[in-house]
Protein backbone atom coordinates (compact mmCIF):
# COMPACT_ATOMS: atom_id res chain seq x y z
CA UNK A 1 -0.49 -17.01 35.66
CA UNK A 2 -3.26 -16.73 33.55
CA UNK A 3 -5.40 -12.90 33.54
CA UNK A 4 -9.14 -12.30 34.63
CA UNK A 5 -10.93 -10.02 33.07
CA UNK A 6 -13.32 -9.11 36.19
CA UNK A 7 -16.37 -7.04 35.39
CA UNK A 8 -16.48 -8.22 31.96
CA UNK A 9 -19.36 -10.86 31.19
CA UNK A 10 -17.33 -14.39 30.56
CA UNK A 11 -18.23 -14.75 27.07
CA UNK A 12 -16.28 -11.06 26.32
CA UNK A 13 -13.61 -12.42 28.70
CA UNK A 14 -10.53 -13.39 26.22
CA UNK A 15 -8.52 -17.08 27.67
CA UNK A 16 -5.38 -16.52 27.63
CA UNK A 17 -3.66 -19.65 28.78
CA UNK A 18 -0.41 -20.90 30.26
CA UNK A 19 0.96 -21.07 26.42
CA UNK A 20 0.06 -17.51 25.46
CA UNK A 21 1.99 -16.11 28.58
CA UNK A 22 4.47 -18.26 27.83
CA UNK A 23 4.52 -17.32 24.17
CA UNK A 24 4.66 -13.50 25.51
CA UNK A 25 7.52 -14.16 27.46
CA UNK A 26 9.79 -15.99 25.02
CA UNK A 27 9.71 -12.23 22.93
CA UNK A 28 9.95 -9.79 25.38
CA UNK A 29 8.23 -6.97 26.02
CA UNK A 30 8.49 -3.82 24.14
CA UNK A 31 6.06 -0.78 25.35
CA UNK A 32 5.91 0.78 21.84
CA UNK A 33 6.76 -0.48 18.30
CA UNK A 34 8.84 1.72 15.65
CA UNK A 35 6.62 0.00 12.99
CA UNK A 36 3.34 2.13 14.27
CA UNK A 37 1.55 -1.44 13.75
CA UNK A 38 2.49 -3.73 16.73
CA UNK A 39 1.77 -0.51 20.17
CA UNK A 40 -1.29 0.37 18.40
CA UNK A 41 -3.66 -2.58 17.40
CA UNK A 42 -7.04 -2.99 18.88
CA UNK A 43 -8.61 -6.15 18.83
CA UNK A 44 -11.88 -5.87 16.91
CA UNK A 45 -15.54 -7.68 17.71
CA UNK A 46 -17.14 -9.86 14.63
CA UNK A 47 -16.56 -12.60 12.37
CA UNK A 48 -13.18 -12.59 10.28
CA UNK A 49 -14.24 -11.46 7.12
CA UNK A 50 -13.64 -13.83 4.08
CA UNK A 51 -10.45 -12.38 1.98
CA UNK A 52 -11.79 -12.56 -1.62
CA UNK A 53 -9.29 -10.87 -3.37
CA UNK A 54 -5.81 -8.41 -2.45
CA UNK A 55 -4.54 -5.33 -3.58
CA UNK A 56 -1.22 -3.92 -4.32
CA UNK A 57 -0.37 -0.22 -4.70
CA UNK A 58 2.45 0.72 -6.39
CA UNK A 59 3.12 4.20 -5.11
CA UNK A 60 5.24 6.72 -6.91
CA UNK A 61 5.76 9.66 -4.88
CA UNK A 62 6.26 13.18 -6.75
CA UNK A 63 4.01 12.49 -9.50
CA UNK A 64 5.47 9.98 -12.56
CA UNK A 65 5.66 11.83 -16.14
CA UNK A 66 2.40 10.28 -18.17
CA UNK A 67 4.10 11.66 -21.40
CA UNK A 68 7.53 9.55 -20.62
CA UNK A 69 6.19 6.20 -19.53
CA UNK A 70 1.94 5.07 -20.75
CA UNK A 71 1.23 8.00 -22.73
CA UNK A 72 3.80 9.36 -25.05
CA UNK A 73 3.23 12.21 -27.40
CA UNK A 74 5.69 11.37 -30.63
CA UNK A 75 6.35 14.39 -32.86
CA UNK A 76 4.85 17.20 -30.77
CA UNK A 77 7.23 20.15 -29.27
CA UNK A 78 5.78 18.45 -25.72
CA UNK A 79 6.98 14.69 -26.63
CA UNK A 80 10.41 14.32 -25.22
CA UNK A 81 13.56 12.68 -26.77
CA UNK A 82 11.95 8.49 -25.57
CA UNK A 83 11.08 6.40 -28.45
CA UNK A 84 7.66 4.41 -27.71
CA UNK A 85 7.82 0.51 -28.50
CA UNK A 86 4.75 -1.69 -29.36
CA UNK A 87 3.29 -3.64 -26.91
CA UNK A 88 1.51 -7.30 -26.65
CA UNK A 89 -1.30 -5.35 -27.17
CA UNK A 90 -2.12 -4.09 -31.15
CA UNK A 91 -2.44 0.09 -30.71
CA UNK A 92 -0.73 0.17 -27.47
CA UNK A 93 2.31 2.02 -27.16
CA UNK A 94 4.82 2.28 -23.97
CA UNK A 95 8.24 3.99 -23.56
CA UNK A 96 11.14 2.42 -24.67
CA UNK A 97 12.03 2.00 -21.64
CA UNK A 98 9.29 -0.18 -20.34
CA UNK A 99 10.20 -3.35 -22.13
CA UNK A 100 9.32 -5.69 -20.11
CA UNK A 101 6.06 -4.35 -19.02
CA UNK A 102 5.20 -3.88 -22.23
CA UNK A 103 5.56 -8.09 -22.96
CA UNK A 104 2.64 -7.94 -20.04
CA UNK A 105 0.33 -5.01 -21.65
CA UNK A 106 -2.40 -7.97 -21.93
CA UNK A 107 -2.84 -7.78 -18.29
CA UNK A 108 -2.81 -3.65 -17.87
CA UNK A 109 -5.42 -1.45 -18.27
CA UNK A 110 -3.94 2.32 -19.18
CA UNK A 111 -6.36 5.03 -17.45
CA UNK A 112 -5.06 7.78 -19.38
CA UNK A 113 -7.65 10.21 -18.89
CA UNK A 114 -7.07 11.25 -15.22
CA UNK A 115 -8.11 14.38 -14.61
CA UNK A 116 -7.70 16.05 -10.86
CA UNK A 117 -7.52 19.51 -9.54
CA UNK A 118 -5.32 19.16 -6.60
CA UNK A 119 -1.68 20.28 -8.14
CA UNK A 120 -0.37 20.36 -4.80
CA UNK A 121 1.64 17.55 -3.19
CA UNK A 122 0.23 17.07 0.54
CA UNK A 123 -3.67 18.12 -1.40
CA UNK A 124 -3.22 15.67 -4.21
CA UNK A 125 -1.94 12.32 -2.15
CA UNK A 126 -4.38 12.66 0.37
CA UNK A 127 -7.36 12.73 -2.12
CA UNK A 128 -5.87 10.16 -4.77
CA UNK A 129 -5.56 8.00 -1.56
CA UNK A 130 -8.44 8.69 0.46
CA UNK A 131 -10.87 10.13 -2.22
CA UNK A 132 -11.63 13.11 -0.16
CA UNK A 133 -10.12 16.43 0.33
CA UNK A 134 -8.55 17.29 3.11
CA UNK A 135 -11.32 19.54 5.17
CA UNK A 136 -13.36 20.06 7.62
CA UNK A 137 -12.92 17.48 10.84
CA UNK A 138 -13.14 14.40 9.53
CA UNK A 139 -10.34 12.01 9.74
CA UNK A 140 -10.86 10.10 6.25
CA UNK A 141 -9.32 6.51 6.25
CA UNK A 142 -6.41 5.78 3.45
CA UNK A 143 -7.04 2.74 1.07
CA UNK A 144 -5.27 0.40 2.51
CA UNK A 145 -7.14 0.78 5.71
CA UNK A 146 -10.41 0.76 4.07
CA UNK A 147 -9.58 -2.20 2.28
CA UNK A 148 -8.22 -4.09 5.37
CA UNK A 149 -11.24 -3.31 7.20
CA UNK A 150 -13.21 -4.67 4.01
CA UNK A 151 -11.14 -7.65 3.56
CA UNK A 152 -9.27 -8.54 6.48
CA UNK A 153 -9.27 -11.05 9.08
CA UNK A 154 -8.84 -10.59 12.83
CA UNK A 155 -7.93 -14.31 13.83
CA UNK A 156 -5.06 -13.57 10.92
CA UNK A 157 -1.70 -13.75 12.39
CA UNK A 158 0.19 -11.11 9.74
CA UNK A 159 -1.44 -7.55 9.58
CA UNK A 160 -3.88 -7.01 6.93
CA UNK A 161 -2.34 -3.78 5.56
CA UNK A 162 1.40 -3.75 5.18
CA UNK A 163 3.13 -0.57 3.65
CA UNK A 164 6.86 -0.75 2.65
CA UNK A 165 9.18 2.44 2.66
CA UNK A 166 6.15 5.09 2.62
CA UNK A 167 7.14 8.40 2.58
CA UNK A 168 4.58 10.60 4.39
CA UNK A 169 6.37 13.90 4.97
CA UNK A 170 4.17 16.04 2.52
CA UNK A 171 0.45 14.68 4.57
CA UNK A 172 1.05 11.89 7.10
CA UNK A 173 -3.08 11.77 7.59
CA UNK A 174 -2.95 10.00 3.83
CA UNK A 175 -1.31 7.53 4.82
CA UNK A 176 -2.96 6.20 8.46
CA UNK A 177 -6.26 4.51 9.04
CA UNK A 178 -8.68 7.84 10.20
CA UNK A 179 -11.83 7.21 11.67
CA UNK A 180 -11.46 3.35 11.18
CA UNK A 181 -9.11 3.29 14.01
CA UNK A 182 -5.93 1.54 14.85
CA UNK A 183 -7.07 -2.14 14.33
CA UNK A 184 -7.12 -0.83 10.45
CA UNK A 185 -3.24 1.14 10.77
CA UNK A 186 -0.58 -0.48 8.38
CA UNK A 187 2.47 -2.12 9.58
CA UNK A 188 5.23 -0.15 8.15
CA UNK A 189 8.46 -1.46 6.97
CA UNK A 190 11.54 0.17 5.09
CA UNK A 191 12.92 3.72 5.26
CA UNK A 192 10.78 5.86 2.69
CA UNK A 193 13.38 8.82 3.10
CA UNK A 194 16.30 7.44 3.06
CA UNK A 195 16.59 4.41 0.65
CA UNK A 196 16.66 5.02 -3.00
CA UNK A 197 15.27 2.66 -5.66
CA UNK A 198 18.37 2.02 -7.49
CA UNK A 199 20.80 3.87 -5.11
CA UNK A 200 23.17 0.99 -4.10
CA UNK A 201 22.54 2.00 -0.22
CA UNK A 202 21.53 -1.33 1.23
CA UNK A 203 17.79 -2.20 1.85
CA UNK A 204 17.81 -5.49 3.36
CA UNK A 205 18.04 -4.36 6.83
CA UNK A 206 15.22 -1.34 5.94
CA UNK A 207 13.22 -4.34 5.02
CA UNK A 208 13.41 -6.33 7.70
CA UNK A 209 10.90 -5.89 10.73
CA UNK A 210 13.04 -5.42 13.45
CA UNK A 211 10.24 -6.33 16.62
CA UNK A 212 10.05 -10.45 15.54
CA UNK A 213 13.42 -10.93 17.32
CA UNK A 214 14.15 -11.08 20.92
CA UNK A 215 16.27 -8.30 22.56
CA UNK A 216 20.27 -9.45 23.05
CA UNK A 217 20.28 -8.61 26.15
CA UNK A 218 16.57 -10.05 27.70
CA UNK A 219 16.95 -13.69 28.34
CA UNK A 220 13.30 -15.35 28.03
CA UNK A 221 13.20 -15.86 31.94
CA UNK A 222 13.56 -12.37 32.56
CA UNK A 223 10.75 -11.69 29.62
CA UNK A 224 8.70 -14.00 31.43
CA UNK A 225 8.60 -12.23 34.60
CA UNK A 226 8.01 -8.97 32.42
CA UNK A 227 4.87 -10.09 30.99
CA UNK A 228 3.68 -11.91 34.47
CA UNK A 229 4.02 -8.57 36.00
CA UNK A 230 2.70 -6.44 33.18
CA UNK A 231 -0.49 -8.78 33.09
CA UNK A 232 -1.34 -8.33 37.02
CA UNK A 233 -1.20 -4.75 35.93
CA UNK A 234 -3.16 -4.80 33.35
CA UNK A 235 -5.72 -7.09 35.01
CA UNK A 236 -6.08 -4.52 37.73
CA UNK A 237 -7.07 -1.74 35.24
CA UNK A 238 -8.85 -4.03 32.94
CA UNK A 239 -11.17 -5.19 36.37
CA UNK A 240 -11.35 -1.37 37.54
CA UNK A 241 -12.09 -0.01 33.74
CA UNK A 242 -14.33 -2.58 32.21
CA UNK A 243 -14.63 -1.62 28.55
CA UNK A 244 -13.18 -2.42 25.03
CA UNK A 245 -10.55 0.07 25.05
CA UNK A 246 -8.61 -1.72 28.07
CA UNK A 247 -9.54 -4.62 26.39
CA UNK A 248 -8.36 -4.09 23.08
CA UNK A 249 -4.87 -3.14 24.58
CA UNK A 250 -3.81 -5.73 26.62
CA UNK A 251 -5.47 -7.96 23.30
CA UNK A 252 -3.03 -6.12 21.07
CA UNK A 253 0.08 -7.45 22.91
CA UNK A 254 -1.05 -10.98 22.45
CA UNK A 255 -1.69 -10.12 18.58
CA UNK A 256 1.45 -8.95 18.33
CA UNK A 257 3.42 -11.95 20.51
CA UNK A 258 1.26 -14.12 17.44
CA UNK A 259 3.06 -12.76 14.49
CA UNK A 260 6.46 -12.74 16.19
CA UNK A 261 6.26 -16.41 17.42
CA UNK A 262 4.00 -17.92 14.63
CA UNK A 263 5.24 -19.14 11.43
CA UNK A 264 3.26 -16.17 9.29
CA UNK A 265 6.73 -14.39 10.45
CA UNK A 266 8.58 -16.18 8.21
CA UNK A 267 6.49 -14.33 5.61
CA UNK A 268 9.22 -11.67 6.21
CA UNK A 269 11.81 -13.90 5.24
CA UNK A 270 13.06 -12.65 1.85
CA UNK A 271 16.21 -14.93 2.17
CA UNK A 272 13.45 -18.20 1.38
CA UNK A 273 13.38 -16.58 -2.41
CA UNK A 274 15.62 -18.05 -5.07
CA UNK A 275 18.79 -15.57 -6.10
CA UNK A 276 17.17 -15.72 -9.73
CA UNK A 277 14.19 -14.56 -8.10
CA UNK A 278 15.70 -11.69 -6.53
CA UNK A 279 17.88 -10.70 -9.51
CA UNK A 280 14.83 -10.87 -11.77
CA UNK A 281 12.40 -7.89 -9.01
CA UNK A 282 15.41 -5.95 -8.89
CA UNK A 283 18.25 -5.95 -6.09
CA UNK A 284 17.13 -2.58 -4.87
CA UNK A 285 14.46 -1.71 -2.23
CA UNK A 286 11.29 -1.19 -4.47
CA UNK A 287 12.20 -4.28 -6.16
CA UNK A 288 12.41 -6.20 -2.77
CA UNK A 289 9.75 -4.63 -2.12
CA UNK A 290 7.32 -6.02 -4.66
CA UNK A 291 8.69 -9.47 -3.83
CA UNK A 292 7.95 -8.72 -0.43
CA UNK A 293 4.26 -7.72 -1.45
CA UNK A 294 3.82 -11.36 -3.19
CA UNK A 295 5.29 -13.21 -0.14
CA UNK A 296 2.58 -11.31 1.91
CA UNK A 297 -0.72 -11.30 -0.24
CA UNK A 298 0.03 -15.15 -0.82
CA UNK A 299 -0.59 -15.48 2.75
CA UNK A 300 -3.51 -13.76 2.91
CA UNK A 301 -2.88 -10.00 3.34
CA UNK A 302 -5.50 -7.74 2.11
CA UNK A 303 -3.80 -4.69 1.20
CA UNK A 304 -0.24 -3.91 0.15
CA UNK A 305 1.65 -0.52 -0.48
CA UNK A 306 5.10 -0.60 -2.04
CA UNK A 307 6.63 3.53 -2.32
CA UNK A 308 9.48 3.78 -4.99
CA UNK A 309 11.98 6.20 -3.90
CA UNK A 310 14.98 7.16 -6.63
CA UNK A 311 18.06 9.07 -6.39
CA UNK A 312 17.18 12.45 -5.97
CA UNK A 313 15.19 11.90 -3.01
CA UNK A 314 12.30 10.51 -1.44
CA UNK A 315 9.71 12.42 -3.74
CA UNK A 316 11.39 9.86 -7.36
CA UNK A 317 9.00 11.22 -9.47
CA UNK A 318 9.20 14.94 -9.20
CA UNK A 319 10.87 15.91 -11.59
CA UNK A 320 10.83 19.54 -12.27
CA UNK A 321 14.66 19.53 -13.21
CA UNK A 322 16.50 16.85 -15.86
CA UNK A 323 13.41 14.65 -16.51
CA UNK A 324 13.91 12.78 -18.71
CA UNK A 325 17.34 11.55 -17.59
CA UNK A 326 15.63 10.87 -14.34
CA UNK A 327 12.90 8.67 -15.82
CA UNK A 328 15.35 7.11 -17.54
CA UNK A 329 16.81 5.85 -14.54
CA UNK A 330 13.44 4.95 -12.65
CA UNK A 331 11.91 3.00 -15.63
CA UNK A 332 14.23 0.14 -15.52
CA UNK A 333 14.21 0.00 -11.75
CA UNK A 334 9.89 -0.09 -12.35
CA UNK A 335 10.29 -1.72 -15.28
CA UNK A 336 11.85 -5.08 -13.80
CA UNK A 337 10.03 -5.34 -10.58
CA UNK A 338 6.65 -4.27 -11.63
CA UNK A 339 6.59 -7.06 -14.91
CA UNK A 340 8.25 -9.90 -12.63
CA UNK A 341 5.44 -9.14 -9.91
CA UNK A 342 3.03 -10.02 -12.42
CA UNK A 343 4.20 -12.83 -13.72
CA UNK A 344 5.21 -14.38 -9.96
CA UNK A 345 1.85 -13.87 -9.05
CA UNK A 346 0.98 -15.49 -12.57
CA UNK A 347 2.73 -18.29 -12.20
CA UNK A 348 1.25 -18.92 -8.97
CA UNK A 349 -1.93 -18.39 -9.55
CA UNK A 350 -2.45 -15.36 -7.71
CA UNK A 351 -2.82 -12.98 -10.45
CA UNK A 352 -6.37 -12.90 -10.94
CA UNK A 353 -7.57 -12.32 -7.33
CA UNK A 354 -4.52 -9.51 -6.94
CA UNK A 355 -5.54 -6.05 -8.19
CA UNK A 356 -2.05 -4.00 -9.16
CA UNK A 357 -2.57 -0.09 -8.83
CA UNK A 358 -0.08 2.05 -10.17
CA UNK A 359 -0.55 5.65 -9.70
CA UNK A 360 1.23 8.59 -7.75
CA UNK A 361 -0.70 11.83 -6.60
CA UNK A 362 -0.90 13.66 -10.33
CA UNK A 363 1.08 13.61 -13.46
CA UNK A 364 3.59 15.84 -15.18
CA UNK A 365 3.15 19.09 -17.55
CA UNK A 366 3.23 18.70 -21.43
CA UNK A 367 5.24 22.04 -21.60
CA UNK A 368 8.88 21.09 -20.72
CA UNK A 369 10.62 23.61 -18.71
CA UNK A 370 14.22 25.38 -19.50
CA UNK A 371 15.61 22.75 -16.66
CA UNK A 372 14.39 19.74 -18.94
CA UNK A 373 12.18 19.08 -16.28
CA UNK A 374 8.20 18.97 -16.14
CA UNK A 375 5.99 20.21 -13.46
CA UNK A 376 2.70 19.32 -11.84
CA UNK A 377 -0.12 18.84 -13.87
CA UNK A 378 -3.33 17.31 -12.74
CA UNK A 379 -5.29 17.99 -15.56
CA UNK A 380 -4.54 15.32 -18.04
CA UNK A 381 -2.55 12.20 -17.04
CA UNK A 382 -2.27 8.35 -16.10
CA UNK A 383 -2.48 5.97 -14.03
CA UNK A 384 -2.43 1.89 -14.55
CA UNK A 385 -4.54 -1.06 -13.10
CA UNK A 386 -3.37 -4.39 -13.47
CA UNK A 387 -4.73 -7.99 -12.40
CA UNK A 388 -7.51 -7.92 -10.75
CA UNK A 389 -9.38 -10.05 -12.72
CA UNK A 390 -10.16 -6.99 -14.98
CA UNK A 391 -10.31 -6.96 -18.21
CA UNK A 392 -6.85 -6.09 -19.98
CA UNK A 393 -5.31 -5.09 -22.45
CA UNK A 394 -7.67 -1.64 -22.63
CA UNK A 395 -6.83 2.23 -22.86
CA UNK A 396 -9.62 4.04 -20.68
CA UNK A 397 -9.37 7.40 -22.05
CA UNK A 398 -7.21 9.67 -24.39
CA UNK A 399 -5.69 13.06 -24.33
CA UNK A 400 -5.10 15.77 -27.02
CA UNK A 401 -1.90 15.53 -29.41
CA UNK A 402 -0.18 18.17 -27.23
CA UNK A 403 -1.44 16.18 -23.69
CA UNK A 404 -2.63 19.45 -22.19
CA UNK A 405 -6.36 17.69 -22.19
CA UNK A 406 -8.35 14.71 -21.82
CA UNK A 407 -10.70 14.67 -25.28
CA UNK A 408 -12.52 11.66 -24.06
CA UNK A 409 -13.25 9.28 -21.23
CA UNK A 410 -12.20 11.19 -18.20
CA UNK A 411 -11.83 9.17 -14.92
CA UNK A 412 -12.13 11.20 -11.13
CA UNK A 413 -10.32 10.21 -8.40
CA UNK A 414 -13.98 8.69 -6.94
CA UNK A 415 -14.42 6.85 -10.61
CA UNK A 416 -11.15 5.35 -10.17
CA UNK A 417 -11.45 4.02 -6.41
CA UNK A 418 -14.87 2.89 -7.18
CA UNK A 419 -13.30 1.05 -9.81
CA UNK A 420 -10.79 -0.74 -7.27
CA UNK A 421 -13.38 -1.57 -4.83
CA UNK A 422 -15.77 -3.38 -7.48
CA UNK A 423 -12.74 -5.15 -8.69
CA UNK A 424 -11.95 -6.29 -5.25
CA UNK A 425 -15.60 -6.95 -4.09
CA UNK A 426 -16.35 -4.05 -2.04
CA UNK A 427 -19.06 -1.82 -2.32
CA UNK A 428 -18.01 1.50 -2.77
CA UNK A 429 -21.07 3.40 -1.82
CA UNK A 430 -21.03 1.18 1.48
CA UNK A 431 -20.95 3.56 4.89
CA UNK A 432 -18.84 3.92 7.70
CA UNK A 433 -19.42 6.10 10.95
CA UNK A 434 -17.01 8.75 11.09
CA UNK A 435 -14.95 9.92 14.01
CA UNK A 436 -17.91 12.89 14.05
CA UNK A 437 -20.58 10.56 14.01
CA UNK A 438 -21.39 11.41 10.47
CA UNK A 439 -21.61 8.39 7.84
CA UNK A 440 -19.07 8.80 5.35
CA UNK A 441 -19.00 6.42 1.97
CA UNK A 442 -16.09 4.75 1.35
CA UNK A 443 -16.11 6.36 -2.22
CA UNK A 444 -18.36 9.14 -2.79
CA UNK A 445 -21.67 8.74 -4.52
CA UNK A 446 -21.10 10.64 -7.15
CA UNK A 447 -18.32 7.85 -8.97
CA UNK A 448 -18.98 5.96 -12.04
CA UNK A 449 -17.03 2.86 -12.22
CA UNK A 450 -15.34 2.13 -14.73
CA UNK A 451 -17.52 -0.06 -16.34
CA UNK A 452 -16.01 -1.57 -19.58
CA UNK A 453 -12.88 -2.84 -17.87
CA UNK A 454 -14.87 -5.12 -14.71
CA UNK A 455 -15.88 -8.74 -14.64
């Protein structure tokens, strides 16, 4: 039985045939979705925007040591037992623990003159991923949302912003899609608390989006008269409550039935990689996860988050206690994922429309505490872009010998996402209307791009 839509004009009236109920029923019906992607879509008005480019975040929750990985300090009281290597690039220098990544320096450019004010956890992620502090009413979108909602495609049948094993216990608002509303909220995959990088726990299953499959025990006959009699429902409210919210709900189901049944689900599927392949990102779930990133943004989604977790907890990178022998064990773990990523997407061509961000919410004191361990410092640190079609190979910025500074080029959180969206076509100073009314930028107007390092 196919829905009406009475009250609604027929060209705002969706057709839903015979093959889209039947489509519905061969999946069940679930009334919410663990993801927080699948219950909460609404469909959105307009013409599919054209994806020019994607974007993958590398998240690295806790804050990564700048003075252990892209910005050593050799000699100096503050500089740590690592050795730094050279690089494919002449003058740039990596930890010696970075090999690999430092065979790709030609396509990194090292911002290493970061300089925040937010030195706490739930302050600093929300404004290194939304650009905007955490006051006032306002309900400011992440990146990935902004970007999907720049970039992304309703008629697509994957979501248009994916994020694997997040962990958003210190500000869950970072992380959703604020005043852009659900349409723009990620699909989530993985366990971002439990699952370490590196850990030997098993992450295929956290990996794995558990709402494609069919429930054991619902046969498709019985999902079929689900869905007939949750669509005579619905058609009763929708003809009683004309409007796009009703709309956009009964819309979302169908969205969702699209990825489950369509072949985009297969884009799930790490099991169609070659074991090389998987040996190569790292048989751990941030490695998996970065393979799981290509397999998506080569079929079109927009935005990608990937959250490396570690061994002493969901928050990898804070190390405040035994540094260095933590970074030690991250680096090889980042190391191998993060330089097969961009060579996969190298070989395939992908590389040059795929912008690689790898940052976490600040960086690590110079002054190493009596624990070997370094504290939060967002004064003076790094972070890395990648791809893109930038310009590699480039240091934006330096810091003083004793990395308690930055002596020249410093880079804001708004320079640096202004920098993203010109590399990915967007215009940061473009505006959106808030969930006050207000028109917020997507970056505010105050950013200077970083210039030097754009096509």
């Amino acid at each position: 039985m196919s829905p009406s839509f009475h009250g609604l004009a027929p060209s705002k009236r969706p057709h839903l045939t015979r093959r889209d109920l039947l489509r519905l029923g061969a999946v069940g019906f679930v009334g919410g979705s663990a993801s927080g992607w699948l219950g909460s879509l609404a469909a959105r008005a307009g013409t599919p925007s054209q994806r020019r480019t994607a974007c993958i975040l590398l998240w690295m929750p806790g804050g990564p040591s700048q003075l252990d990985t892209f910005d050593l300090k050799p000699g100096h009281d503050h500089g740590g037992p690592f050795r730094e290597i050279a690089t494919a690039v002449p003058g740039m220098r990596f930890s010696e623990y970075l090999p690999k990544l430092a065979q790709q320096a030609k396509n990194l450019v090292l911002i290493r003159g970061m300089s925040t004010k937010e030195g706490d956890h739930g302050r600093a992620l929300f404004i290194m991923r939304t650009g905007y502090l955490p006051e006032g009413p306002v309900e400011y979108p992440t990146l990935g949302a902004l970007v999907a909602n720049e970039l992304g495609s309703d008629s697509s049948d994957l979501p248009n912003f994916v994020s694997i094993a997040p962990y958003r216990a210190p500000n869950p608002s970072a992380f959703g899609p604020g005043f852009l509303g659900p349409t723009c909220a990620p699909l989530i995959i993985g366990d971002g608390g439990g699952i370490a990088a590196g850990s030997g726990k098993p992450y295929e299953e956290s990996l794995k989006v558990h709402e494609l499959a069919l429930p054991l025990n619902v046969t498709p006959a019985r999902s079929k008269a689900r869905v007939t009699l949750l669509s005579q429902y619905e058609n009763e409210f929708v003809r009683t409550h004309p409007g796009t919210g009703p709309l956009s709900h009964q819309m979302a189901y169908l969205r969702a039935v699209r990825l489950m049944r369509s072949s985009a689900a297969g884009a799930f599927n790490l099991d169609e990689e070659p074991s090389p392949l998987h040996d190569a990102y790292g048989r751990n779930q941030f490695g998996q996860g970065c393979l799981l990133a290509r397999r998506l943004v080569e079929r079109g989604v927009p935005f990608v988050e990937v959250t490396m977790g570690g061994q002493i907890g969901p928050l990898a990178w804070d190390t405040h206690y035994n540094n260095f022998e933590t970074v030690k064990e991250l680096s090889p773990v980042l190391d191998s994922a993060w330089a097969t990523l961009l060579n996969d997407l190298k070989v395939r061509g992908l590389l040059e429309s795929t912008l690689i961000v790898w940052m976490g919410e600040f960086g690590r004191s110079p002054k190493i505490t009596e624990g070997a361990g370094r504290d939060h410092y967002p004064k003076a640190w790094s972070t890395v872009l990648a791809g893109g079609g930038l310009h590699g190979g480039q240091i934006v910025g330096k810091t003083s010998a004793d990395g308690m500074s930055v002596v020249e080029r410093p880079v804001s959180v708004p320079d640096l996402l202004a920098t993203v969206c010109r590399a990915l076509g967007i215009d940061p100073l473009k505006q959106n209307v808030s969930n006050v009314g207000r028109p917020i930028r997507i970056v505010d107007k105050a950013a200077r791009p970083i210039e030097e390092i754009l096509s």
